[in-house]
Protein backbone atom coordinates (compact mmCIF):
# COMPACT_ATOMS: atom_id res chain seq x y z
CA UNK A 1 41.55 20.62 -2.37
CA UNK A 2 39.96 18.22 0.03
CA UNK A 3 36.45 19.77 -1.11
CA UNK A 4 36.78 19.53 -4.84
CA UNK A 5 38.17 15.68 -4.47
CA UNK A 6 35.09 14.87 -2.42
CA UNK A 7 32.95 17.22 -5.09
CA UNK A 8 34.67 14.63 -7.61
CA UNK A 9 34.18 11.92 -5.99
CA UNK A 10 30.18 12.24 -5.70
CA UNK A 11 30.02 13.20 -9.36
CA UNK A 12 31.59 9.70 -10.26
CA UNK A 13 29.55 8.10 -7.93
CA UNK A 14 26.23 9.21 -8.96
CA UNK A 15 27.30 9.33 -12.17
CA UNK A 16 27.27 5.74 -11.77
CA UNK A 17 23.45 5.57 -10.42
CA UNK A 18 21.56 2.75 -10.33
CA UNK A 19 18.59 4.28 -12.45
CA UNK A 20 19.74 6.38 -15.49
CA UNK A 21 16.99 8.18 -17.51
CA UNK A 22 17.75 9.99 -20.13
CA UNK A 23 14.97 12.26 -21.64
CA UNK A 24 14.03 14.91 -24.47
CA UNK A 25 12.69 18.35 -23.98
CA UNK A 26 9.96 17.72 -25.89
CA UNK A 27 8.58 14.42 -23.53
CA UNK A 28 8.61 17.48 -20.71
CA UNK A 29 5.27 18.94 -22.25
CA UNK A 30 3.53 15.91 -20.94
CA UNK A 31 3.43 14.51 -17.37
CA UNK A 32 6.25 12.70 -16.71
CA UNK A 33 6.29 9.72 -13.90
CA UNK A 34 9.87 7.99 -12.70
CA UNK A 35 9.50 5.07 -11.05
CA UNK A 36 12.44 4.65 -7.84
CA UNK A 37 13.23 2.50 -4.86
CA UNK A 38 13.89 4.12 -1.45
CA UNK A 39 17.70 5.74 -1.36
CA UNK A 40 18.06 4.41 -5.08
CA UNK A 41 20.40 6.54 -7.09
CA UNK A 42 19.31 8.74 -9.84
CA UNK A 43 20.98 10.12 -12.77
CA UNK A 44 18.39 12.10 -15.17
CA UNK A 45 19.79 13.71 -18.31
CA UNK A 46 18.10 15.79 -21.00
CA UNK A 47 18.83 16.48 -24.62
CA UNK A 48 19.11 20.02 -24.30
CA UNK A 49 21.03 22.67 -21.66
CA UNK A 50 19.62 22.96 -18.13
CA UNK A 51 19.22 26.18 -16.42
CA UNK A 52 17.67 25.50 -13.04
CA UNK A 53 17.06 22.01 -11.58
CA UNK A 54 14.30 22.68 -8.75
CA UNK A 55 14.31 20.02 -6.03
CA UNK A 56 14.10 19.76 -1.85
CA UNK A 57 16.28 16.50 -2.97
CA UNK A 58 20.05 16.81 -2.53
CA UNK A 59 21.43 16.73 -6.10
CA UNK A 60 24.64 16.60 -7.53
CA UNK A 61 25.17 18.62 -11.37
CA UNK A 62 27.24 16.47 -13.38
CA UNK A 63 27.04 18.90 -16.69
CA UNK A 64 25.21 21.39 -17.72
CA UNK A 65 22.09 18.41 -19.26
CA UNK A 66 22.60 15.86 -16.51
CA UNK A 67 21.76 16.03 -12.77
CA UNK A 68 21.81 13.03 -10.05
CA UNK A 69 20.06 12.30 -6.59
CA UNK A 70 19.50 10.12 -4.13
CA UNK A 71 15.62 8.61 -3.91
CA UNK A 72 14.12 9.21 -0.26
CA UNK A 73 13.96 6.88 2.75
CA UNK A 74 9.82 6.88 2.65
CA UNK A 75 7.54 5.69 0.21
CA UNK A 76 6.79 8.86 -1.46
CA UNK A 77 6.00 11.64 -4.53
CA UNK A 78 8.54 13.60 -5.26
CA UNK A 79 8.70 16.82 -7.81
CA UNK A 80 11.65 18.29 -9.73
CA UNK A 81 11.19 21.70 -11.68
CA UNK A 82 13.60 21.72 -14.82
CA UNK A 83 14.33 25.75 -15.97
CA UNK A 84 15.46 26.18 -19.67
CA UNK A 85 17.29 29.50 -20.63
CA UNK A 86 15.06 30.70 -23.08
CA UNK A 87 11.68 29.82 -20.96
CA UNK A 88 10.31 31.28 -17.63
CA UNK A 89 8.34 29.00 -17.17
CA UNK A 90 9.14 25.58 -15.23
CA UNK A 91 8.44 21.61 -16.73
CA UNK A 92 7.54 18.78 -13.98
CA UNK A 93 9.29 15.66 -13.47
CA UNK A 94 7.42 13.46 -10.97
CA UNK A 95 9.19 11.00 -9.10
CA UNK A 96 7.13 7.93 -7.53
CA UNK A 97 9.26 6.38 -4.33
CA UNK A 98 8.37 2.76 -3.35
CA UNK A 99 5.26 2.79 -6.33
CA UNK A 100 3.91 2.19 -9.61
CA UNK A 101 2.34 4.22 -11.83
CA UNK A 102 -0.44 2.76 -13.96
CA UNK A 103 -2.05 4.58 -16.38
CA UNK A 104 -5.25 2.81 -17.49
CA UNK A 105 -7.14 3.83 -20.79
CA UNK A 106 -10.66 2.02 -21.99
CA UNK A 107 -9.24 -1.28 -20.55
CA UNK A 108 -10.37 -4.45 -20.49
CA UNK A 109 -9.98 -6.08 -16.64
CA UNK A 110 -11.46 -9.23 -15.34
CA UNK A 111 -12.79 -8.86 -11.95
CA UNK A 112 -14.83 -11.26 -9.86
CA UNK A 113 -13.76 -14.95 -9.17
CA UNK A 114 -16.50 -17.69 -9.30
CA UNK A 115 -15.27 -20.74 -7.25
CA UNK A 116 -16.71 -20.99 -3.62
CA UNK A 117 -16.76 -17.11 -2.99
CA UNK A 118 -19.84 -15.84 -1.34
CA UNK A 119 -22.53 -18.38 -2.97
CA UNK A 120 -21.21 -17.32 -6.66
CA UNK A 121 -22.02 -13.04 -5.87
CA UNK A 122 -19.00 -11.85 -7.67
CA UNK A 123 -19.27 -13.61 -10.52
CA UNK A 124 -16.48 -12.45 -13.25
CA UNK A 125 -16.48 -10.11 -15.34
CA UNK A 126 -15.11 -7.58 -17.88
CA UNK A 127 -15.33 -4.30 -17.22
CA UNK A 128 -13.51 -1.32 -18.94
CA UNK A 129 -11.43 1.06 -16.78
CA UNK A 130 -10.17 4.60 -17.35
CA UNK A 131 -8.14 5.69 -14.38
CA UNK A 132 -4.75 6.94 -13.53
CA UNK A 133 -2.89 5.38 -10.32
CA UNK A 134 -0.40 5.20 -7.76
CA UNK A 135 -0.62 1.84 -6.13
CA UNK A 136 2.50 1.35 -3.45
CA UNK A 137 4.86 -1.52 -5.03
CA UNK A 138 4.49 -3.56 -1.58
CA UNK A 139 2.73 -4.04 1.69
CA UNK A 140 3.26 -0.66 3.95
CA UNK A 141 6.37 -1.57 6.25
CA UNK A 142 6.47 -0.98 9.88
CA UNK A 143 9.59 1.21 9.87
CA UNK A 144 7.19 2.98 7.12
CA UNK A 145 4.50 3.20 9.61
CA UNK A 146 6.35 3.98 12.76
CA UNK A 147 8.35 6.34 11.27
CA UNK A 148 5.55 8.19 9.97
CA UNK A 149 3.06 7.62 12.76
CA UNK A 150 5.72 8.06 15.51
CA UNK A 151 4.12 11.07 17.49
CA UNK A 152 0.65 8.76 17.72
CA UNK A 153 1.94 5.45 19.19
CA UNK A 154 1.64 6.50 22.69
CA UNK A 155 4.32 5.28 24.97
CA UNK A 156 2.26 3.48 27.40
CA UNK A 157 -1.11 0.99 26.43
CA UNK A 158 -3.90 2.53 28.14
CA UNK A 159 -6.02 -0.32 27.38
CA UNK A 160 -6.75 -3.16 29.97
CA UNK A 161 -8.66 -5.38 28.26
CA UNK A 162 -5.62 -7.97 27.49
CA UNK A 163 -5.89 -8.69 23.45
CA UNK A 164 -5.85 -4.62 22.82
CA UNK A 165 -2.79 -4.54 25.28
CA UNK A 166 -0.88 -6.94 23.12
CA UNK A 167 -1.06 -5.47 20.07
CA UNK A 168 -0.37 -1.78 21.55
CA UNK A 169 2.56 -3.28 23.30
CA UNK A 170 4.18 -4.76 20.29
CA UNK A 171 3.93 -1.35 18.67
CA UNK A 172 5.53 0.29 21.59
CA UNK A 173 8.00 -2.33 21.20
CA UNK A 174 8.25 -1.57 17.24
CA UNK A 175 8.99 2.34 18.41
CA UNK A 176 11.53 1.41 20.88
CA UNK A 177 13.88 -0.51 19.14
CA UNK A 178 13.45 2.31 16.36
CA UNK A 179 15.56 5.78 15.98
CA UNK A 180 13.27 8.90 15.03
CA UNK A 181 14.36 9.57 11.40
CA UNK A 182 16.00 6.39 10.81
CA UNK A 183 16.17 5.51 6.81
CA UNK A 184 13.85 2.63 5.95
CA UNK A 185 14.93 0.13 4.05
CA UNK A 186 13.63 -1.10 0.94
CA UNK A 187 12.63 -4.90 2.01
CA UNK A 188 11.74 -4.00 5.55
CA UNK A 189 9.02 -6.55 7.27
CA UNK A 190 5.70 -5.91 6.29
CA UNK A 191 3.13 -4.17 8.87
CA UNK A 192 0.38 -6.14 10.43
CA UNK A 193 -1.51 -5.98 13.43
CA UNK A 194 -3.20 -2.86 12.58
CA UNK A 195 -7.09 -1.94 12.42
CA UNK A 196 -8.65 -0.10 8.98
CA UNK A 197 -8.93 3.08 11.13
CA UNK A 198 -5.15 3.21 11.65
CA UNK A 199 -4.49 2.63 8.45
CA UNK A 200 -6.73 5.54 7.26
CA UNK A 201 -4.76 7.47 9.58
CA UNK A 202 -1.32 6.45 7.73
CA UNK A 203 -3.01 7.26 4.31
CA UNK A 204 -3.75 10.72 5.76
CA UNK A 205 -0.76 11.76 7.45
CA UNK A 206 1.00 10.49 4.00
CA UNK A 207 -1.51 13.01 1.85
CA UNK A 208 -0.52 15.84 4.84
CA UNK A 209 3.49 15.14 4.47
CA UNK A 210 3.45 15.96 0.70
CA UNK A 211 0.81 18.73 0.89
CA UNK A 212 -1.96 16.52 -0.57
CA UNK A 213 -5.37 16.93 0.66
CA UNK A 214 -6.67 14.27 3.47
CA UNK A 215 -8.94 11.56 1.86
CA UNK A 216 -10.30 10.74 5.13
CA UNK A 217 -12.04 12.68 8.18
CA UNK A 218 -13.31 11.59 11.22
CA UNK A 219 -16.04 12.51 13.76
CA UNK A 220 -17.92 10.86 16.53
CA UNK A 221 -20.96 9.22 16.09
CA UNK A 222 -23.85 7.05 18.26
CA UNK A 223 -24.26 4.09 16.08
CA UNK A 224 -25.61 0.72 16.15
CA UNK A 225 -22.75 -1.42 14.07
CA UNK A 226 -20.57 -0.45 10.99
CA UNK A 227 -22.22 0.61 8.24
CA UNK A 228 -21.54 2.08 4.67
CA UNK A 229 -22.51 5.61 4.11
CA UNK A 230 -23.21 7.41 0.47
CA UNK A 231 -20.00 9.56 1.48
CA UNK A 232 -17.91 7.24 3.54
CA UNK A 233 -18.46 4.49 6.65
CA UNK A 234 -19.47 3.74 10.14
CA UNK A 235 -16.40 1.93 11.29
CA UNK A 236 -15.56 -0.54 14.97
CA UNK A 237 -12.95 2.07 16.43
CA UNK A 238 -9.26 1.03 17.36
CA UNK A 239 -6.40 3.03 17.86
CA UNK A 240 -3.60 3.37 19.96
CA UNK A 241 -5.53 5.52 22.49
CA UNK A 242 -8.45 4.54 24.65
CA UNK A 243 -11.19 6.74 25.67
CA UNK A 244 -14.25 5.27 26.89
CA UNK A 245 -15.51 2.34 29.30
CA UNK A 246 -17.74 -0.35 28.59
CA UNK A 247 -18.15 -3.76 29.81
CA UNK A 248 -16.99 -7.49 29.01
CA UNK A 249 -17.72 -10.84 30.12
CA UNK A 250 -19.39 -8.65 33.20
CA UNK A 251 -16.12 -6.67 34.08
CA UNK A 252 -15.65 -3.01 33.14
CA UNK A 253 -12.72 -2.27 30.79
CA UNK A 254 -11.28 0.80 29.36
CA UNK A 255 -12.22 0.36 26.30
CA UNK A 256 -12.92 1.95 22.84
CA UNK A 257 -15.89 3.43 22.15
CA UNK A 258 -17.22 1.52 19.75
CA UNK A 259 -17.70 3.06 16.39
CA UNK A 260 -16.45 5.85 14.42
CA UNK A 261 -17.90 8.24 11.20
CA UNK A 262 -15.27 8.58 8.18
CA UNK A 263 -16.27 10.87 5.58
CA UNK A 264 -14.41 10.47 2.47
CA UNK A 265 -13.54 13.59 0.56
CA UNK A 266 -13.90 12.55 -3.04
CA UNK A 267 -12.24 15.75 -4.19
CA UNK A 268 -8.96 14.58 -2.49
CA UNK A 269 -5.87 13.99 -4.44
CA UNK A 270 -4.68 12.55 -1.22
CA UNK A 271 -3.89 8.78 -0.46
CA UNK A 272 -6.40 5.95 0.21
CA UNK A 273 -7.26 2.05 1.23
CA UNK A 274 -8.08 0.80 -2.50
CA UNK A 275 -11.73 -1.08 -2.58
CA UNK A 276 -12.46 -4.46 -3.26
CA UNK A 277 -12.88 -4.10 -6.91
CA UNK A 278 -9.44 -1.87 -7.23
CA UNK A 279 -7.87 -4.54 -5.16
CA UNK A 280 -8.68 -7.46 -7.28
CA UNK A 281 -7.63 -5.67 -10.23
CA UNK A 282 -4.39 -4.86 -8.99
CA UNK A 283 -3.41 -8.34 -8.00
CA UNK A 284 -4.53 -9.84 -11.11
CA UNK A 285 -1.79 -7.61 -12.76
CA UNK A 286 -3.85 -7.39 -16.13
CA UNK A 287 -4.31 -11.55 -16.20
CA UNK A 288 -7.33 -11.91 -18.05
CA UNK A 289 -7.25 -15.83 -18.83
CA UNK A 290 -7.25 -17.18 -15.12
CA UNK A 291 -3.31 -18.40 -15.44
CA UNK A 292 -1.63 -16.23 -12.97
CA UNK A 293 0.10 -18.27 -11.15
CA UNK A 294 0.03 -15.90 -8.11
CA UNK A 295 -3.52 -16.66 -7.77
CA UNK A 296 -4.88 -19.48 -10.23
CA UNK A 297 -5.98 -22.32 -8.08
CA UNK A 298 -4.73 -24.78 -11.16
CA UNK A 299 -0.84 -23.37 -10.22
CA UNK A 300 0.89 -25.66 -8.37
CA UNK A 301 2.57 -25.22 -5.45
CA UNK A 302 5.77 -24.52 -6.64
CA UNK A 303 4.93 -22.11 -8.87
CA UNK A 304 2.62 -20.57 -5.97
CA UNK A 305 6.07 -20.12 -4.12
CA UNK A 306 7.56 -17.81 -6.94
CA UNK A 307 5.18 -14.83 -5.62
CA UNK A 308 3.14 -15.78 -2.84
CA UNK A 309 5.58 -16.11 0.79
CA UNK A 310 4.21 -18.67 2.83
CA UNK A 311 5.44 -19.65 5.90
CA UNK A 312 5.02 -23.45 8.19
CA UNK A 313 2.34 -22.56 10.71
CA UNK A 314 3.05 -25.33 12.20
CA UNK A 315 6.39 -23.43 13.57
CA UNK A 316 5.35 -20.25 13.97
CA UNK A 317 1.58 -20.84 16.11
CA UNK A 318 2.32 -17.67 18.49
CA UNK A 319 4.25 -15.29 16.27
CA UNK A 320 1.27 -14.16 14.64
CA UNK A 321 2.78 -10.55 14.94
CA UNK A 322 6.03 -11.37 13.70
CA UNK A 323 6.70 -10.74 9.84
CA UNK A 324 8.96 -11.35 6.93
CA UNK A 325 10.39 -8.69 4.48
CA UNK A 326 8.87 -7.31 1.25
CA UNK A 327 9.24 -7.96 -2.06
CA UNK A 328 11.33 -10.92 -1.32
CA UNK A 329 9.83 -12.93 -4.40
CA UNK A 330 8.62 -11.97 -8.14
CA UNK A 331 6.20 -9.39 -8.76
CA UNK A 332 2.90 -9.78 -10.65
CA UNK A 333 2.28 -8.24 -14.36
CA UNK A 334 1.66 -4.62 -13.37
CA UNK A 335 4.67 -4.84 -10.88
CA UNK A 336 3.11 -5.64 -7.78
CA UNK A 337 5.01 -7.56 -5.16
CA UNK A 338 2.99 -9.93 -2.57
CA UNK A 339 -0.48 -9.15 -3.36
CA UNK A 340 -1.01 -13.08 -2.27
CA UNK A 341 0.89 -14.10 0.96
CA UNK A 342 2.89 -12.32 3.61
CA UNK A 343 0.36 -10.17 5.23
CA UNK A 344 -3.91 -9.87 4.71
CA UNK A 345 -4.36 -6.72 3.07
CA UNK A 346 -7.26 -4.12 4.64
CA UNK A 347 -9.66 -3.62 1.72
CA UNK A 348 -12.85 -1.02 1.93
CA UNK A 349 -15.98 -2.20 0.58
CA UNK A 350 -19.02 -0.41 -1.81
CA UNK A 351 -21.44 -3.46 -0.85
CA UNK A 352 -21.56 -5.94 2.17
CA UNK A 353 -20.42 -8.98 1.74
CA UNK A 354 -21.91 -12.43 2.36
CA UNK A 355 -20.49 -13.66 6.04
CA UNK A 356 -18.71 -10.60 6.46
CA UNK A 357 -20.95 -10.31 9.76
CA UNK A 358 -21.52 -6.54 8.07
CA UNK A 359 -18.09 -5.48 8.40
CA UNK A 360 -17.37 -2.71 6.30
CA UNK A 361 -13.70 -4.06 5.25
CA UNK A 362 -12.14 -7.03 4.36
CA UNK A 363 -9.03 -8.76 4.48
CA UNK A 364 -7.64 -10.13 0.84
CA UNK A 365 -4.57 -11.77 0.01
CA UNK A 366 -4.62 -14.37 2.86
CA UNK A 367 -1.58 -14.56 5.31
CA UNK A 368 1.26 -16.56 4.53
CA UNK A 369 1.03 -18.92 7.82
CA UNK A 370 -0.17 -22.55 6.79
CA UNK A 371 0.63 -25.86 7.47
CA UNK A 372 3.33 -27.17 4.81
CA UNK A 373 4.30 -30.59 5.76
CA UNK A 374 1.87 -32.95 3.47
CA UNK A 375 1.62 -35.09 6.91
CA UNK A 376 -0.34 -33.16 8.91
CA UNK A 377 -4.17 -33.30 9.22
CA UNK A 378 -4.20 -30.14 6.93
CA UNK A 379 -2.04 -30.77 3.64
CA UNK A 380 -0.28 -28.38 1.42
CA UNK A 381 -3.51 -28.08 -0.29
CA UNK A 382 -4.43 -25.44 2.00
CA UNK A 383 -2.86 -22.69 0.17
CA UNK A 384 -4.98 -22.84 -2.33
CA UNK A 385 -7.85 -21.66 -0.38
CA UNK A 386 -5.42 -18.09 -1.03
CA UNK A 387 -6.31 -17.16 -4.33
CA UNK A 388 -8.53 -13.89 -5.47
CA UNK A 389 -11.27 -14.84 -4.15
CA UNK A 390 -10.42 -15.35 -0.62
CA UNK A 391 -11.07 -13.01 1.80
CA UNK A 392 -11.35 -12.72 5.45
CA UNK A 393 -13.82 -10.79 8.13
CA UNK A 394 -12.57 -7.23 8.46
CA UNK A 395 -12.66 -7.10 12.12
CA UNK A 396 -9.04 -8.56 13.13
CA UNK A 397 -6.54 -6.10 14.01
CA UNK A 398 -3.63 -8.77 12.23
CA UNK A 399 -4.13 -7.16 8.53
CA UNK A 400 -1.73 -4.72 7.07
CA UNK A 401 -2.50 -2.96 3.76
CA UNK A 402 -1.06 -0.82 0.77
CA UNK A 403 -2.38 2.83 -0.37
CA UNK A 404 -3.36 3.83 -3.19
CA UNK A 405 -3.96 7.66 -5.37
CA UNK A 406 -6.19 8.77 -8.09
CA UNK A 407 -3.83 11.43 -10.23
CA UNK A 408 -5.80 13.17 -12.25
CA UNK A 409 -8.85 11.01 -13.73
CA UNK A 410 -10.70 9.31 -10.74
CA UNK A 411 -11.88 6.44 -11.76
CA UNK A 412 -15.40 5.77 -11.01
CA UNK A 413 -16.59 2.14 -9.80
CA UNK A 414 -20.12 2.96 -9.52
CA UNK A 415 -19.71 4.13 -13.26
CA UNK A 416 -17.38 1.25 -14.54
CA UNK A 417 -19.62 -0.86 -17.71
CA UNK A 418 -19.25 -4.28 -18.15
CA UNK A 419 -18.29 -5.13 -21.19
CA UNK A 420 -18.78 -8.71 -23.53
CA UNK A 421 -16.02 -11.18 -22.65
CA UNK A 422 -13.97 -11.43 -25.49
């Protein structure tokens, strides 16, 4: 008796789910994308009877059309196979955890940004795109990453040179006041201090969880400085563990050795940094007449503060690895949250950039640390400098990032036209 209340019981319960989607057999001959939040609720019905609902999700059948789940705790693809009685053969429902799917056809996006960027050498344009994505709603989250990444964070720094011990520490300080397996939260704080190696890494060891090939692979190399390849990068090395010893300021240190080869496997359906170009068209959010207010330096600062979370430096001059949580404010037009402010986004480029001292990465999106009180030698003006054009050097291990996937069509940027602005 006690089973079948509690059997009840979850039937009502999910029967009351936050997201209910109702669908027709017929929308199952084409690829289907849900949209969820981590441990969001999930009540999917179709027009017709259901056979076989074909999940690893733990599902509850409310009839014989309707079925209802709970949404991971990762940012994540999931897949359920839907069985007919009359069919043998299965139909696809894809879920998308924590993302948004953007399916782009022949359109028109503005790209570039002309004021005080590099001497005017991204001038904008419009350019017509054809590509199908998965971008990650938010800024990857450091339960995200420390969840995921758990087994590499060592649990002592090897380094002794002091400014690599710091930001190793506070990771092992992330871990330890973590549980292995713990659910992550939606609006978790965003990750930061971490290097574009270790963020490849991430986008890997996401590709490996869901049986996606690796975008990225790795190899030693004897190089003179970063550089970008025809099939991937020369990149400074940084990761949790040391090997190698070289010298600074005349002392020797354990240290990294200092660069790295990553090969990137273009026939990967796997998970990736987005480049520059990708990047500035997903924070535009399809604005094509300059008026975004999360990035239009003619916004003022009020309106700034609807989508871009800044913070008093003045207050907060040595937490620099301290964050705030996601998707606290509104999201842009494709529904992107915090694409300017919170946390400098890693960003891979196809061409070096101006005094980028040849770094093959930089940072967009600006931080959200500046000084807010109109009194102080810098004004409030200085958030403007954060708008799409702003970027930093790609050598600071204080950026975080977001991942991206190519489903399907890849689009290609070498390949993209320019087209007449309309």
């Amino acid at each position: 008796m006690k089973l079948i209340f509690l059997l009840i019981a979850a039937c009502f319960a999910f029967a009351l789910a936050d997201k209910k989607v109702d669908l027709t057999s017929d929308s199952l001959n084409q690829e289907i994308w849900i949209e969820a939040e981590k441990t969001e609720t999930i009540r999917i019905c179709l027009n017709r009877r259901v056979q076989t609902w074909e999940t690893s999700l733990k599902t509850v059948i409310l009839n014989d059309s309707c079925v209802a789940f709970q949404a991971p705790t990762l940012i994540g693809v999931e897949s359920i196979n839907v069985y007919f009685p009359d069919a043998d053969s299965s139909h696809k429902i894809n879920l998308a955890v924590g993302m948004k799917y953007l399916n782009f056809k022949n359109e028109n996006i503005l790209l570039g940004f002309n004021e005080n960027l590099n001497g005017g050498e991204d001038p904008e344009r419009f350019v017509s795109v054809t590509g199908t994505y998965l971008v990650d709603k938010y800024p990857v989250t450091n339960c995200e990453f420390t969840q995921l990444m758990w087994d590499s964070i060592p649990e002592k720094a090897t380094y002794e040179y002091w400014d690599f011990q710091k930001h190793h520490k506070k990771w092992l300080s992330r871990k330890k006041h973590s549980m292995r397996n713990e659910n992550c939260i939606v609006h978790d704080t965003a990750a930061n201090m971490l290097s574009v190696q270790q963020a490849m890494k991430y986008a890997n060891a996401r590709s490996i969880k869901e049986g996606l090939k690796p975008y990225y692979h790795f190899s030693k190399i004897d190089a003179d400085g970063p550089a970008i390849l025809s099939d991937g990068y020369i990149i400074t090395y940084w990761d949790f563990k040391d090997y190698g010893t070289r010298f600074f300021d005349g002392e020797e240190y354990h240290y990294p050795n200092p660069f790295i080869k990553v090969t990137e496997d273009k026939t990967s359906d796997g998970y990736r940094l987005p480049y520059y170009d990708e990047w500035m068209m997903f924070a535009r959010g399809g604005d094509t007449k300059k008026k975004a207010p999360w990035g239009d330096t003619t916004a003022t600062f009020e309106e700034a503060l609807k989508y871009a979370k800044f913070s008093d430096f003045t207050q907060n001059k040595n937490n620099y690895e301290d964050t705030e949580p996601v998707g606290q404010l509104l999201p842009n037009g494709y529904g992107l949250y915090d694409m300017i402010g919170l946390v400098q986004e890693n960003v891979l480029l196809k061409k070096l950039l101006r005094y980028n001292f040849s770094n093959i990465s930089c940072m967009k999106g600006g931080g959200y640390r500046i000084v807010l009180d109109p009194s102080k030698s810098q004004s409030i003006r200085y958030w403007k400098r954060f708008n799409y054009g702003y970027y930093q050097t790609g050598s600071s291990l204080l950026a975080g990032f977001r991942l991206i996937r190519n489903i399907g069509n890849n689009a290609k940027w070498s390949e993209i036209k320019t087209v007449d602005n309309e």
